[in-house]
Protein backbone atom coordinates (compact mmCIF):
# COMPACT_ATOMS: atom_id res chain seq x y z
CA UNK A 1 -25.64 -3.53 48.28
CA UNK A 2 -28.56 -1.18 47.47
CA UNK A 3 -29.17 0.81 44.14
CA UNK A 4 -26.69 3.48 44.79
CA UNK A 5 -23.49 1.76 46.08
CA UNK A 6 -24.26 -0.42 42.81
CA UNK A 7 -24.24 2.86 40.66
CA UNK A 8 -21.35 4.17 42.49
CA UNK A 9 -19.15 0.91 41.75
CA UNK A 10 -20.25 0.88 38.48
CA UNK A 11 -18.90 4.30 37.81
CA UNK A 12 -15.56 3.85 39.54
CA UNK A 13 -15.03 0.25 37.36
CA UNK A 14 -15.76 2.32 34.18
CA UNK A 15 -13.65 4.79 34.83
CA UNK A 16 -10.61 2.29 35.80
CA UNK A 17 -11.78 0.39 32.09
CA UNK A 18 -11.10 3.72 30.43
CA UNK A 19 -8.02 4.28 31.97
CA UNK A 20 -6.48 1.00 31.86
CA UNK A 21 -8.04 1.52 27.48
CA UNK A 22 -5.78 4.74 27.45
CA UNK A 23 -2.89 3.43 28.68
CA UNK A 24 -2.59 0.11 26.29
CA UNK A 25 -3.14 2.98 23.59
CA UNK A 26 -1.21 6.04 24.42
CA UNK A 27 1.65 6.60 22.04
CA UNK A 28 -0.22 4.42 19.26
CA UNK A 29 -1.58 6.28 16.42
CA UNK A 30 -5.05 7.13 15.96
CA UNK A 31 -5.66 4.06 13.42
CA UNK A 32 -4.01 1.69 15.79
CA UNK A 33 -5.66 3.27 18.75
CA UNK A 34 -9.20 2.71 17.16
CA UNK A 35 -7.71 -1.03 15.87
CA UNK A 36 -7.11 -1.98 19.21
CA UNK A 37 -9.97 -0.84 20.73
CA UNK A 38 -12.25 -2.24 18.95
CA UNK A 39 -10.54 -5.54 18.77
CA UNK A 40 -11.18 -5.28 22.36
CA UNK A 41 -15.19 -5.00 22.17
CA UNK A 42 -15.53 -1.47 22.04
CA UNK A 43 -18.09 0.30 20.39
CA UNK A 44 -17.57 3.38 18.02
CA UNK A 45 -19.53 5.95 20.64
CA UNK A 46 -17.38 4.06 23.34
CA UNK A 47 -14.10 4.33 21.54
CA UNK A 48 -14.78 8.28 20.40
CA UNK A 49 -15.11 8.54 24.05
CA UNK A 50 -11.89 7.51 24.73
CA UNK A 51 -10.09 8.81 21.97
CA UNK A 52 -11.72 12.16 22.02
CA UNK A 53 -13.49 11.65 18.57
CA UNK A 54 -16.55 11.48 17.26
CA UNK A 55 -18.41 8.16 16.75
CA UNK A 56 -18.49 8.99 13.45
CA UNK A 57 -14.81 9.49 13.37
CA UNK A 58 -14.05 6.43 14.65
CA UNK A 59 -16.65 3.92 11.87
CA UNK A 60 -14.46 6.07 9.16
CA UNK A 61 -11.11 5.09 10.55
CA UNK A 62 -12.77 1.55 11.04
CA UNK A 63 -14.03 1.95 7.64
CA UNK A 64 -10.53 2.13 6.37
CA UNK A 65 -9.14 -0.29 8.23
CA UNK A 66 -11.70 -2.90 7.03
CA UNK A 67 -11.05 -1.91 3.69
CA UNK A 68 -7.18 -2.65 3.74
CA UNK A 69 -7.79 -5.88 6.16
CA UNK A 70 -9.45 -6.83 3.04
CA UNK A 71 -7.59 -6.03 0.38
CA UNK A 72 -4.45 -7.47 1.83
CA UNK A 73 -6.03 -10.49 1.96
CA UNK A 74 -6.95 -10.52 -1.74
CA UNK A 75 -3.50 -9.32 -2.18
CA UNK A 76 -2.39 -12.71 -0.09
CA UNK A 77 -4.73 -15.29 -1.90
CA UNK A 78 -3.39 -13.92 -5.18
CA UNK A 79 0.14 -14.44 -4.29
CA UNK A 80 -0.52 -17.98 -3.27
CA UNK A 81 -2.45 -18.91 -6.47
CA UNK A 82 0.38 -17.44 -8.05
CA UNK A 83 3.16 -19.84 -5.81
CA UNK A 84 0.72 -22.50 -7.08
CA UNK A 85 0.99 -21.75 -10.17
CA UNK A 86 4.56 -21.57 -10.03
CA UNK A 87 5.22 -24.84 -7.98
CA UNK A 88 2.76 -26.94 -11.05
CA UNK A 89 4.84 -25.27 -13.88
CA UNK A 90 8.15 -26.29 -12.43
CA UNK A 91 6.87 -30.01 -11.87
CA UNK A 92 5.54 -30.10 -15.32
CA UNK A 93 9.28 -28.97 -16.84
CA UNK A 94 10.66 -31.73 -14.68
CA UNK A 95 8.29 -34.33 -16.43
């Protein structure tokens, strides 16, 4: 295979990638589109592409995403101090 059948395949495969990326997103909203792309190894310039955004479109929506990743987790390790908590105060009335 010389130089040019290698770019042509190349193209083609990309172009099958971005299709196969927009159907596994269509009918997703925009956050969930840009969630799921990126999960999959996507860059921001790569997912804009896809999406029809701007790269940096897509690191605010990523931004954002982060963010509430995040703060549900704090959210989560509070509740289970809190079950803790709850669980060492009942075996201490049972004492």
């Amino acid at each position: 295979m010389d130089e040019q059948q290698f770019k042509q395949l190349s193209t083609k495969l990309d172009m099958i990638i971005k299709l196969l990326a927009i159907n596994v997103i269509e009918g997703k909203d925009i956050k969930n589109q840009v969630s799921i792309l990126s999960s999959s190894g996507y860059q921001s310039k790569q997912i804009g592409e896809i999406i029809g955004k701007t790269p940096n479109h897509i690191r605010v929506i990523l931004h954002g995403i982060r963010k509430e990743r995040s703060k549900s987790q704090i959210e989560e390790v509070i509740v289970e101090e809190q079950n803790e908590h709850d669980v060492d105060e009942k075996h201490d009335r049972c004492k």
